[in-house]
N, C-alpha and C. Protein backbone atom coordinates (compact mmCIF):
# COMPACT_ATOMS: atom_id res chain seq x y z
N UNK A 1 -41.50 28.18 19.40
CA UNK A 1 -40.09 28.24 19.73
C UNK A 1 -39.73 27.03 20.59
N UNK A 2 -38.75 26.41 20.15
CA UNK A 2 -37.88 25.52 21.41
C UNK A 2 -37.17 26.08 22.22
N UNK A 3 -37.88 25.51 23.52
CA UNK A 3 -36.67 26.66 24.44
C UNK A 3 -35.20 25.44 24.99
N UNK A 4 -34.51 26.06 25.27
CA UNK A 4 -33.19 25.44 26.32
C UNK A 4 -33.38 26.22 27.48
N UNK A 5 -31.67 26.11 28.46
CA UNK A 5 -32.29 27.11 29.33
C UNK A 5 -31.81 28.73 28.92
N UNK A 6 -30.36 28.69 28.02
CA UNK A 6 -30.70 30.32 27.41
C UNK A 6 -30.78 30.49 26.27
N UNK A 7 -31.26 29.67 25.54
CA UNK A 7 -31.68 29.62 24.25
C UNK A 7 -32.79 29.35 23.69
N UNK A 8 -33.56 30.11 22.92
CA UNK A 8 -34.26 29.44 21.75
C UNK A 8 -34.29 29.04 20.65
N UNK A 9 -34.80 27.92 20.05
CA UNK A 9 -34.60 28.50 18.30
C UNK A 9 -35.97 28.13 17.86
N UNK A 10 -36.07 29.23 16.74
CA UNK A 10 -37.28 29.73 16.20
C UNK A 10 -37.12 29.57 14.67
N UNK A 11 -37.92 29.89 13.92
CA UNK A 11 -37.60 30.42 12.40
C UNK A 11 -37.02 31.25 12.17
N UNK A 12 -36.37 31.49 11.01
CA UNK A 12 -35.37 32.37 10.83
C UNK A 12 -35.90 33.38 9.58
N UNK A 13 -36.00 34.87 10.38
CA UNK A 13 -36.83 35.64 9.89
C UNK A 13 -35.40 36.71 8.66
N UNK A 14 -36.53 37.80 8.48
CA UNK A 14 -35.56 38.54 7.34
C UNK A 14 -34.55 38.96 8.19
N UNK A 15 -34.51 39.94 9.00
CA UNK A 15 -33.78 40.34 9.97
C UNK A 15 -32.62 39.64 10.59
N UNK A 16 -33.05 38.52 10.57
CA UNK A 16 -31.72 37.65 11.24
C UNK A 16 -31.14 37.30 9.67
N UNK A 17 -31.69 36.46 8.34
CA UNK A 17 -31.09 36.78 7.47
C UNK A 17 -29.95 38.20 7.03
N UNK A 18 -30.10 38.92 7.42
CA UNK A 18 -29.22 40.10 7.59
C UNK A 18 -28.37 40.11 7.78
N UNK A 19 -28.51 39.94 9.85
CA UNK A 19 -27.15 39.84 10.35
C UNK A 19 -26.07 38.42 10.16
N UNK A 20 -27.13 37.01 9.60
CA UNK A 20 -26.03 36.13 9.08
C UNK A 20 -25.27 36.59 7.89
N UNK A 21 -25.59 37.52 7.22
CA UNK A 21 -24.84 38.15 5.84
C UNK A 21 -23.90 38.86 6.03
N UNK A 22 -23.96 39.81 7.10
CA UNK A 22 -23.23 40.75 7.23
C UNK A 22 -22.09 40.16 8.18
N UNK A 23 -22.62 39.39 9.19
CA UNK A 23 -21.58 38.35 10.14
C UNK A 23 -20.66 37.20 9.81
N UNK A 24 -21.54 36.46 9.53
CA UNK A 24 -21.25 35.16 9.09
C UNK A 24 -20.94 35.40 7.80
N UNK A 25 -21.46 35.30 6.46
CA UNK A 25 -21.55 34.93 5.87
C UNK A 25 -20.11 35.11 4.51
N UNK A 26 -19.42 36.19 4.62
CA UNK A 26 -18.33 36.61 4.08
C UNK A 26 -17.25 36.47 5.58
N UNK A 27 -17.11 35.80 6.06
CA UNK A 27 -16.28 35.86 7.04
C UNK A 27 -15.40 34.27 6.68
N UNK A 28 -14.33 34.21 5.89
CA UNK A 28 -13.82 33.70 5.47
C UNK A 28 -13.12 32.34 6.43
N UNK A 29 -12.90 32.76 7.20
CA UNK A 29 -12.07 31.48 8.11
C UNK A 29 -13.05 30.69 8.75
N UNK A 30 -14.62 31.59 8.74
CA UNK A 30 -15.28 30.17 9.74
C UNK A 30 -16.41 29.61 8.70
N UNK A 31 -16.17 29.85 7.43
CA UNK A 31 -16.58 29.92 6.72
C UNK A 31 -15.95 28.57 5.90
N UNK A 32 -14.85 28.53 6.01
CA UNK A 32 -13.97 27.92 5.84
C UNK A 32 -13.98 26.64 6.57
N UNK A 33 -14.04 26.61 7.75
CA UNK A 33 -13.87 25.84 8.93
C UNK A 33 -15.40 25.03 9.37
N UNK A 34 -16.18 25.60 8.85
CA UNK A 34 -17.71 24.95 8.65
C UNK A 34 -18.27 24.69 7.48
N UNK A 35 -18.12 24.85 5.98
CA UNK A 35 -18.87 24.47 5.23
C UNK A 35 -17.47 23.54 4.45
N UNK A 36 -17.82 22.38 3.85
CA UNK A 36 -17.48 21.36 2.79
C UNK A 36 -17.01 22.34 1.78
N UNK A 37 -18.24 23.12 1.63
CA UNK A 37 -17.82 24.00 -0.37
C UNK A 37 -16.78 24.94 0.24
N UNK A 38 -15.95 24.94 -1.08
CA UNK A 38 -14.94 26.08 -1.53
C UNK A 38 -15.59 27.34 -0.77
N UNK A 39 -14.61 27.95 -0.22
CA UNK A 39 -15.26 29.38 0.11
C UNK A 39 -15.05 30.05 -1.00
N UNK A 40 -16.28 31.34 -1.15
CA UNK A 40 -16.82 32.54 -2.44
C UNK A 40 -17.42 33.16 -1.68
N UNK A 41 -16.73 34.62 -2.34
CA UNK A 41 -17.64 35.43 -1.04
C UNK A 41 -18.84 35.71 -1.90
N UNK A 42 -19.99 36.09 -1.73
CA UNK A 42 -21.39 36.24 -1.79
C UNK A 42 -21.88 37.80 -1.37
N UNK A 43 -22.42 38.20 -2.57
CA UNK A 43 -23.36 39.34 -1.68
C UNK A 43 -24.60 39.29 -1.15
N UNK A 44 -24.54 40.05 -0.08
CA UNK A 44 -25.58 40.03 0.67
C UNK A 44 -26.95 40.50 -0.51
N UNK A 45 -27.48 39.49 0.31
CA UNK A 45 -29.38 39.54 -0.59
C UNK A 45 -29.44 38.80 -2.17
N UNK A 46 -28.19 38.12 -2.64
CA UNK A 46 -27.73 37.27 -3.40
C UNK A 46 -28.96 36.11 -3.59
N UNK A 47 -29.32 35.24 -4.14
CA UNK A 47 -29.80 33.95 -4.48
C UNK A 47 -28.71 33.42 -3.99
N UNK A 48 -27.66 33.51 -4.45
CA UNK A 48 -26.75 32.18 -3.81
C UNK A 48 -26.06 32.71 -2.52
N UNK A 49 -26.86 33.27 -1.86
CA UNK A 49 -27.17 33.52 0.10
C UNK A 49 -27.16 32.41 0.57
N UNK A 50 -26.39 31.57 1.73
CA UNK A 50 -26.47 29.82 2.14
C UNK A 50 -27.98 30.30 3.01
N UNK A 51 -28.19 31.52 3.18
CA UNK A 51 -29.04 32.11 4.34
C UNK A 51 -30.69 32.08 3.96
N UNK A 52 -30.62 32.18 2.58
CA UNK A 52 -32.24 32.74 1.73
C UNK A 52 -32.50 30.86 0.94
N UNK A 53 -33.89 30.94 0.70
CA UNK A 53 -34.48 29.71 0.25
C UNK A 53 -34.19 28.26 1.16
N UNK A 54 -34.05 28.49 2.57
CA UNK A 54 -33.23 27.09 3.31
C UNK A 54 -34.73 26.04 2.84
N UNK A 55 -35.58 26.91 3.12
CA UNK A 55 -37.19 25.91 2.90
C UNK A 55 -37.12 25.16 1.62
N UNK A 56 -36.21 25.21 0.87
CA UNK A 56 -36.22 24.39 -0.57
C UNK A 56 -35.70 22.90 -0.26
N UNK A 57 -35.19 22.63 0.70
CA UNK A 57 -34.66 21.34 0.96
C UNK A 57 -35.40 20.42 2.16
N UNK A 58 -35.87 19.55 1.47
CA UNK A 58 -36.79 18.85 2.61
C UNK A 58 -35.71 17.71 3.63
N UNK A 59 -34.01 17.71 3.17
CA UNK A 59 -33.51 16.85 3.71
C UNK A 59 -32.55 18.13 4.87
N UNK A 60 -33.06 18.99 5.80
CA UNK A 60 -32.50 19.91 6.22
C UNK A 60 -33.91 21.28 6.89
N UNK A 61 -33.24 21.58 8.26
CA UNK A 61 -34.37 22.15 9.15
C UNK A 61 -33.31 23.55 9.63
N UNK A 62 -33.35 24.43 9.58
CA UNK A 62 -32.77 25.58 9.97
C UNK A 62 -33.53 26.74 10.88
N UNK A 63 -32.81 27.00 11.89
CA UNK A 63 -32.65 27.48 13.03
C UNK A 63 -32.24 29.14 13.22
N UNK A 64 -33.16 30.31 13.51
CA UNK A 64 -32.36 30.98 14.35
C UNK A 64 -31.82 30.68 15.75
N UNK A 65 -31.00 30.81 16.54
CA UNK A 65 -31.04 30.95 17.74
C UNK A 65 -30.94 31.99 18.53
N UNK A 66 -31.87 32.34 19.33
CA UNK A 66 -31.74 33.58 20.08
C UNK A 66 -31.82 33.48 21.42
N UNK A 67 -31.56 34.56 22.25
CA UNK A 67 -30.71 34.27 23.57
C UNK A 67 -31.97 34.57 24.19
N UNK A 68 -32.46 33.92 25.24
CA UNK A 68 -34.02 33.79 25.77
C UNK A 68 -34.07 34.80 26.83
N UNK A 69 -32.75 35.67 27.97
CA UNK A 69 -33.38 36.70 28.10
C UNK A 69 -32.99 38.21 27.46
N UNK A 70 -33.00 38.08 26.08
CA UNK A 70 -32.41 39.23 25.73
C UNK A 70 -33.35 39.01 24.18
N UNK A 71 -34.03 38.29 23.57
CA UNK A 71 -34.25 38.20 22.50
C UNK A 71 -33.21 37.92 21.24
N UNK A 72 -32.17 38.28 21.56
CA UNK A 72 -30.84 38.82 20.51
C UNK A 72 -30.50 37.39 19.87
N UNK A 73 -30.57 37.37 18.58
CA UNK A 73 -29.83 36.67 17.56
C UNK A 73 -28.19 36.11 18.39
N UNK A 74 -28.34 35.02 18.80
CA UNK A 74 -27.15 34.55 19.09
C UNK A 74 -26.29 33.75 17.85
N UNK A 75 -27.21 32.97 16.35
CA UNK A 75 -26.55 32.64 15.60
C UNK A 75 -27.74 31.75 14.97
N UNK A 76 -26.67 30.21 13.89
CA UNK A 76 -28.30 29.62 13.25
C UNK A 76 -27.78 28.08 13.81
N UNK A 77 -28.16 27.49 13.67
CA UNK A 77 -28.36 25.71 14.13
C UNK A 77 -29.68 25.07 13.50
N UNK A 78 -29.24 23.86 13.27
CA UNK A 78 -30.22 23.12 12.25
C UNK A 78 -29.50 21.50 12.13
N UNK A 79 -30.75 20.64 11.63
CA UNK A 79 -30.19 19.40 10.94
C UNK A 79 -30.30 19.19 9.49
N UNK A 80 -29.14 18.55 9.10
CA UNK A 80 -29.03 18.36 7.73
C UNK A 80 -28.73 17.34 7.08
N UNK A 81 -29.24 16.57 6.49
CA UNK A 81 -28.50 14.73 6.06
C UNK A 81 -29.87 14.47 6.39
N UNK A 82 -31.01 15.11 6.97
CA UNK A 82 -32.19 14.42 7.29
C UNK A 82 -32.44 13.14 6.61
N UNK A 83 -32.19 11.80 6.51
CA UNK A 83 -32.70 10.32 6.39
C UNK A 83 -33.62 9.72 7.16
N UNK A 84 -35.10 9.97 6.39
CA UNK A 84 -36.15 9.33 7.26
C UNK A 84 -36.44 8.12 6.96
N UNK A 85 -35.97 7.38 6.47
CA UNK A 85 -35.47 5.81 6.33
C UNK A 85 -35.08 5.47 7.43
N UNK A 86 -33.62 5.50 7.39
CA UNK A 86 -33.13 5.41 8.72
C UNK A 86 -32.74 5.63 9.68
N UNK A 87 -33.93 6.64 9.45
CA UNK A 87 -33.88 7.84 10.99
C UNK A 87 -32.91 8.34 11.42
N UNK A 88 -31.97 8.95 10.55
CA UNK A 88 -30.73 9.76 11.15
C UNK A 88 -30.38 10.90 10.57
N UNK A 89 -29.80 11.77 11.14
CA UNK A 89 -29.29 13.40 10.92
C UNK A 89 -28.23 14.00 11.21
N UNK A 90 -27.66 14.61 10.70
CA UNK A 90 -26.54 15.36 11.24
C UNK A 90 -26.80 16.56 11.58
N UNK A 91 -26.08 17.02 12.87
CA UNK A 91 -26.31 18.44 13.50
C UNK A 91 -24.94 19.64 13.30
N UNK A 92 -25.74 20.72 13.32
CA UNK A 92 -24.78 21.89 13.43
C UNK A 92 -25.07 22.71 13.59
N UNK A 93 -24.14 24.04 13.77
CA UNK A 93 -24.40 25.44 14.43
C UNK A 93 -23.42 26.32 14.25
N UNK A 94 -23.78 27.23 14.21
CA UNK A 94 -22.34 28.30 13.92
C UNK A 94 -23.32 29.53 14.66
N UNK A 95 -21.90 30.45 15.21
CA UNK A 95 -22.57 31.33 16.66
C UNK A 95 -21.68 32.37 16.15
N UNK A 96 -22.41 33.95 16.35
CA UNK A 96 -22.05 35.01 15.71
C UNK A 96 -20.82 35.04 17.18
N UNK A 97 -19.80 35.89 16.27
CA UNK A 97 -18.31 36.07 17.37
C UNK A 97 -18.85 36.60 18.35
N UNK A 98 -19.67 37.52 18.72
CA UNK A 98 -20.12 37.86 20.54
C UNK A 98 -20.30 37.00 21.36
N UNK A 99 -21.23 36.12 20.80
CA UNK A 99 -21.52 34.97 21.52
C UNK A 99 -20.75 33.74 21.37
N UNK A 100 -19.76 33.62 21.07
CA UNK A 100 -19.03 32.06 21.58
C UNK A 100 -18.02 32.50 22.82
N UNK A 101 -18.11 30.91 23.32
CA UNK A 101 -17.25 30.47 24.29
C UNK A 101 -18.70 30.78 25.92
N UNK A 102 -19.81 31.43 25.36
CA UNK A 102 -20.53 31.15 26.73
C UNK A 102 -21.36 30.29 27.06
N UNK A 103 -21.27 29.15 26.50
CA UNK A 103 -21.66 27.72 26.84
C UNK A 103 -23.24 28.04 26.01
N UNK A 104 -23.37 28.72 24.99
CA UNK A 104 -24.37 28.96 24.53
C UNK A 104 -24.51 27.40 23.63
N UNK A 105 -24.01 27.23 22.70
CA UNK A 105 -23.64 26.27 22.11
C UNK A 105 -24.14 24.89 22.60
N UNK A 106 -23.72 24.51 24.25
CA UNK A 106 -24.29 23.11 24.17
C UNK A 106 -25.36 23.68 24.83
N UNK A 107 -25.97 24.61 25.00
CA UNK A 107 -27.76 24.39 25.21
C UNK A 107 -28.63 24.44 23.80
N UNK A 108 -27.42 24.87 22.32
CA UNK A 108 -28.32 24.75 21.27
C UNK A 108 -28.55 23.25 21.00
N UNK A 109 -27.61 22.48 20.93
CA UNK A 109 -26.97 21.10 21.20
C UNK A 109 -28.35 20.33 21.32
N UNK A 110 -28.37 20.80 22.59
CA UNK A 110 -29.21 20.13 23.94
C UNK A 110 -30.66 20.12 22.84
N UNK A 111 -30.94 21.81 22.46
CA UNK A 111 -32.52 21.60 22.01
C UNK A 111 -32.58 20.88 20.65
N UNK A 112 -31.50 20.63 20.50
CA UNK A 112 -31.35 19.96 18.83
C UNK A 112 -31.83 18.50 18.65
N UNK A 113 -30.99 18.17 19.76
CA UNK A 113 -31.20 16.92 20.37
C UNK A 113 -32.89 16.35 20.93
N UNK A 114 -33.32 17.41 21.26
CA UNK A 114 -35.12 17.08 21.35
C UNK A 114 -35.82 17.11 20.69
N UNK A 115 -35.52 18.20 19.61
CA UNK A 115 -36.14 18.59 18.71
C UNK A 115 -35.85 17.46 17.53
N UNK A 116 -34.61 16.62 17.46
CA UNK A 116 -34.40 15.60 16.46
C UNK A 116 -34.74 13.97 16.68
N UNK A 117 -35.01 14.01 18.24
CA UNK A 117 -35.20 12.15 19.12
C UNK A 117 -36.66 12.98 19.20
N UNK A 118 -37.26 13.63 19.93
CA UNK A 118 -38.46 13.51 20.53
C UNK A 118 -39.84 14.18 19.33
N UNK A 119 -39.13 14.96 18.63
CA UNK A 119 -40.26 16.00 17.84
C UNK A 119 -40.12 14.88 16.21
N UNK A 120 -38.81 14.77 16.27
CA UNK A 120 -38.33 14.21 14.66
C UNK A 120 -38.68 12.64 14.52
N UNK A 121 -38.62 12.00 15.65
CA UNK A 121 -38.53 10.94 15.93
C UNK A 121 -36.99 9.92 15.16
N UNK A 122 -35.83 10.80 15.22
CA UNK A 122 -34.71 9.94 14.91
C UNK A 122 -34.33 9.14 15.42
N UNK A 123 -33.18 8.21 15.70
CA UNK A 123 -32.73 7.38 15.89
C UNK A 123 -31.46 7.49 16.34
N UNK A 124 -30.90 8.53 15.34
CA UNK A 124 -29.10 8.79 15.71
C UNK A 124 -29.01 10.49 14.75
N UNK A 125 -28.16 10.88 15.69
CA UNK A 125 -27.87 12.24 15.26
C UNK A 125 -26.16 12.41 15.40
N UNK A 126 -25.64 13.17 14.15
CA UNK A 126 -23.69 12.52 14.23
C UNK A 126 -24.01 14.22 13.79
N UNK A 127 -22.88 14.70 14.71
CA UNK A 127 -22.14 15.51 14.74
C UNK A 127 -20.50 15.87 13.72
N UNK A 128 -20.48 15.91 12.53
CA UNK A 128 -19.16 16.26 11.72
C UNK A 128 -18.42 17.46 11.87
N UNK A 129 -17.44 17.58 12.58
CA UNK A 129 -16.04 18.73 12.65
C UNK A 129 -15.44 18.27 12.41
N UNK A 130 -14.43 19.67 12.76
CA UNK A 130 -13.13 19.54 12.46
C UNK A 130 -12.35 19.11 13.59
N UNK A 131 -11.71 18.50 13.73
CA UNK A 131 -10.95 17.69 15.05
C UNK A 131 -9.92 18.63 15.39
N UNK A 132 -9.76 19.75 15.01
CA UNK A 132 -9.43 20.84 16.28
C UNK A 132 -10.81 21.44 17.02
N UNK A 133 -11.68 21.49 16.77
CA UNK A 133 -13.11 22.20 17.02
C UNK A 133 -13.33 22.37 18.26
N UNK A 134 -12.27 22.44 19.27
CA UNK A 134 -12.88 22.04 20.44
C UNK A 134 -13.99 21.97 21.31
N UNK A 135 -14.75 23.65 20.75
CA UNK A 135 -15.96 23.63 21.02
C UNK A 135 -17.09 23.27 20.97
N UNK A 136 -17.17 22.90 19.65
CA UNK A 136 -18.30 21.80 19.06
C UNK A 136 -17.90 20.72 19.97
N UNK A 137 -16.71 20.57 19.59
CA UNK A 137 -16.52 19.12 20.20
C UNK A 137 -17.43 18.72 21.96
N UNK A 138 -16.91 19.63 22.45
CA UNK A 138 -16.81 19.54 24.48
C UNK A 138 -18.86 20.22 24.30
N UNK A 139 -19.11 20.61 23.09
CA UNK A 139 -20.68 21.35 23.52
C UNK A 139 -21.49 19.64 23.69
N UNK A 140 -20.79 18.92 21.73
CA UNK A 140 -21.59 17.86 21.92
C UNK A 140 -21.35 16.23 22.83
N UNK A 141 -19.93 16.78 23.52
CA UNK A 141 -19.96 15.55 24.75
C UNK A 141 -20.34 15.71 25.96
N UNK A 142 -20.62 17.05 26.06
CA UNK A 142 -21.42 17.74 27.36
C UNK A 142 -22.86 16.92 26.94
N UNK A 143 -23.34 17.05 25.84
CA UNK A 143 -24.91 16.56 25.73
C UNK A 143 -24.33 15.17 25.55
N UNK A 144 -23.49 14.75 25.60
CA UNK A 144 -23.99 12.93 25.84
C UNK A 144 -23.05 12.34 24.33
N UNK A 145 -23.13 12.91 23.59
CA UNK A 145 -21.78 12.35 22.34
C UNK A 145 -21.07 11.93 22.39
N UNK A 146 -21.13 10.64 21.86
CA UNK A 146 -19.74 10.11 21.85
C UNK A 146 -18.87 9.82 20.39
N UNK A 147 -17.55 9.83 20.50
CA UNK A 147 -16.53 10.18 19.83
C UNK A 147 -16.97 9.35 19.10
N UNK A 148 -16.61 8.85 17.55
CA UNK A 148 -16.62 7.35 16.65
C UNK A 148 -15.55 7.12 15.53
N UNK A 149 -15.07 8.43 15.40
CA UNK A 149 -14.20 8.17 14.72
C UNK A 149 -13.86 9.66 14.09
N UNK A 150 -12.14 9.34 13.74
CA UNK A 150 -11.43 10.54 13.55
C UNK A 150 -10.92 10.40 11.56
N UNK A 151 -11.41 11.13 10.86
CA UNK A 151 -11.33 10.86 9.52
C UNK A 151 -9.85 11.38 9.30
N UNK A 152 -9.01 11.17 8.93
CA UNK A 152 -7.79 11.71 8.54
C UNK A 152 -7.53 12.58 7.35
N UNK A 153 -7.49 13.94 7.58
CA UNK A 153 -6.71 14.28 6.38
C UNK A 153 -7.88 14.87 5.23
N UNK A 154 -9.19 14.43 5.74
CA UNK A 154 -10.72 14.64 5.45
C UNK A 154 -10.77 15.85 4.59
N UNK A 155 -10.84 16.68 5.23
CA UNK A 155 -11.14 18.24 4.70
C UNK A 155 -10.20 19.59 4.54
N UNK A 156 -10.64 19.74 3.13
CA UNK A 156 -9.40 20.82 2.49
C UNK A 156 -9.73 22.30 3.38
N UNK A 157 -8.77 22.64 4.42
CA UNK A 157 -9.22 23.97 5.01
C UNK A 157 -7.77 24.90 5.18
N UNK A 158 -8.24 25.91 4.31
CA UNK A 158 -7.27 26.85 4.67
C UNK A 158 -5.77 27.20 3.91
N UNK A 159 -6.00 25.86 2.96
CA UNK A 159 -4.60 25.71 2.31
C UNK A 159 -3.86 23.83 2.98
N UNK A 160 -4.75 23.50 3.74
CA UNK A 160 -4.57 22.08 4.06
C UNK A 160 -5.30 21.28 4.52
N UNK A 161 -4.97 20.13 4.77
CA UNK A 161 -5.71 18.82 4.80
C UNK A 161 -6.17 19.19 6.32
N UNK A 162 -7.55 18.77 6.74
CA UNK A 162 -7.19 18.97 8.49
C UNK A 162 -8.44 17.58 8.69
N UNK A 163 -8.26 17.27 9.55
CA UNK A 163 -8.37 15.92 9.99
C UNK A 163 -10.52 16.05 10.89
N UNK A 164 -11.36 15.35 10.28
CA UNK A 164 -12.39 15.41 10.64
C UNK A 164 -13.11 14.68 11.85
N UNK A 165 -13.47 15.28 12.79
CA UNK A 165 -13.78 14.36 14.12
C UNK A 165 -15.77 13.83 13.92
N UNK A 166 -15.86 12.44 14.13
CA UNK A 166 -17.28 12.22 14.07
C UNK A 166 -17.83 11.74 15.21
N UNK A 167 -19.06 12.41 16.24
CA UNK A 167 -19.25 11.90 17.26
C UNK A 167 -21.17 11.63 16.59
N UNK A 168 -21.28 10.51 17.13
CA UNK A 168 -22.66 10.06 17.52
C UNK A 168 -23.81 10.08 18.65
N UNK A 169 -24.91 10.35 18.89
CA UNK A 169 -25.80 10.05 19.58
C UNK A 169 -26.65 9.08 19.44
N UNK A 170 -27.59 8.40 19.83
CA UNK A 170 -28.33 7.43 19.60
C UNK A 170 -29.48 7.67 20.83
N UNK A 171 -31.25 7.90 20.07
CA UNK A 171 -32.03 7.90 20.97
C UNK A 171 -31.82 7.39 21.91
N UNK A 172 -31.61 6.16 22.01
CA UNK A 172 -31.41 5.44 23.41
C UNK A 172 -30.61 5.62 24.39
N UNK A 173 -29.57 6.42 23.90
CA UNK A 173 -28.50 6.87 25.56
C UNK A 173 -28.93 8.76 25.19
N UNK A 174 -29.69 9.08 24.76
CA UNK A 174 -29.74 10.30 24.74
C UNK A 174 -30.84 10.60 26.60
N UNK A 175 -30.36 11.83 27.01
CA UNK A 175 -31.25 11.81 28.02
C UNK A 175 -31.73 13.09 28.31
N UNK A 176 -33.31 12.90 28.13
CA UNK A 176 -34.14 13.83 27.84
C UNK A 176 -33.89 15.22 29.19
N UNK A 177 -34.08 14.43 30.03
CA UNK A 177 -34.15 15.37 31.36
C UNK A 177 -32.94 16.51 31.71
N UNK A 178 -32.21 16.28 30.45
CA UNK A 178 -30.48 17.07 30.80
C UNK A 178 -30.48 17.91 29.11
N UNK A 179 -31.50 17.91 28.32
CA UNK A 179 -31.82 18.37 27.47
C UNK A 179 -32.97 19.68 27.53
């Protein structure tokens, strides 16, 4: 397990497969608001589960996260875009509704960030939202992110265009000791 200070993330067992099905996974607006594809709702225990077979993709690492003193499934986090060429990745996370807004988020951030410069050996790790996101946003400038650019008009959500925010890290201003 990687720890933070209230987080871990571990592998993601059957059990937590579950509760991303039953939580996440038909829950249409954040569903919406985090994945590129068209939303379809899916049944649970499905093949086409975003939750079942993640191990089939060698360009992508997936995450339970669970809350370190309680054990409890706080949500999943992972990198995806993995380029070991040129050492770069994109990060993300999505947090079951109990748990947001308690700063859980930038300690997943934080271990993402070690787990992708120090374990992965990357180079740069970019963060893609939605430029209302605020939370993503403030989790990944708390860990050191900086803004790079605002895509306009980017991504079809909801019935409209909504505008995509891209922040960067780079091993070199990343800092281990606040991770």
């Amino acid at each position: 397990m990687l720890r933070g200070e209230m987080i871990g993330l571990r592998a993601i067992g059957d059990a937590d497969i579950e509760v991303f099905e039953a939580e996440l996974m038909n829950d249409a607006e954040t569903r919406m608001r985090s994945d590129a594809r068209p939303f379809r709702p899916v049944a649970p225990g499905s093949a086409h589960s975003p939750y079942r077979n993640t191990d089939d993709r060698p360009d992508a690492v997936s995450f339970a996260a669970a809350e370190l003193a309680t054990g409890e499934l706080v949500g999943e986090a992972g990198l995806w875009g993995i380029d070991l060429h040129n050492r770069h990745a994109h990060l993300g996370l999505t947090l079951r509704p109990a748990f947001r807004g308690k700063g859980m988020g930038t300690d997943i951030v934080r271990v993402l960030c070690r787990y992708g410069f120090a374990v992965r050996g990357l180079n740069r790790l970019q963060v893609d939202t939605l430029a209302d996101n605020a939370a993503m946003i403030g989790a990944a400038v708390r860990t050191g992110f900086v803004r790079e650019a605002t895509l306009r008009s980017e991504a079809w959500v909801n019935g409209r265009f909504a505008d995509l925010a891209i922040l960067g890290l780079l091993a070199a201003e990343w800092q281990p000791g606040e991770s």
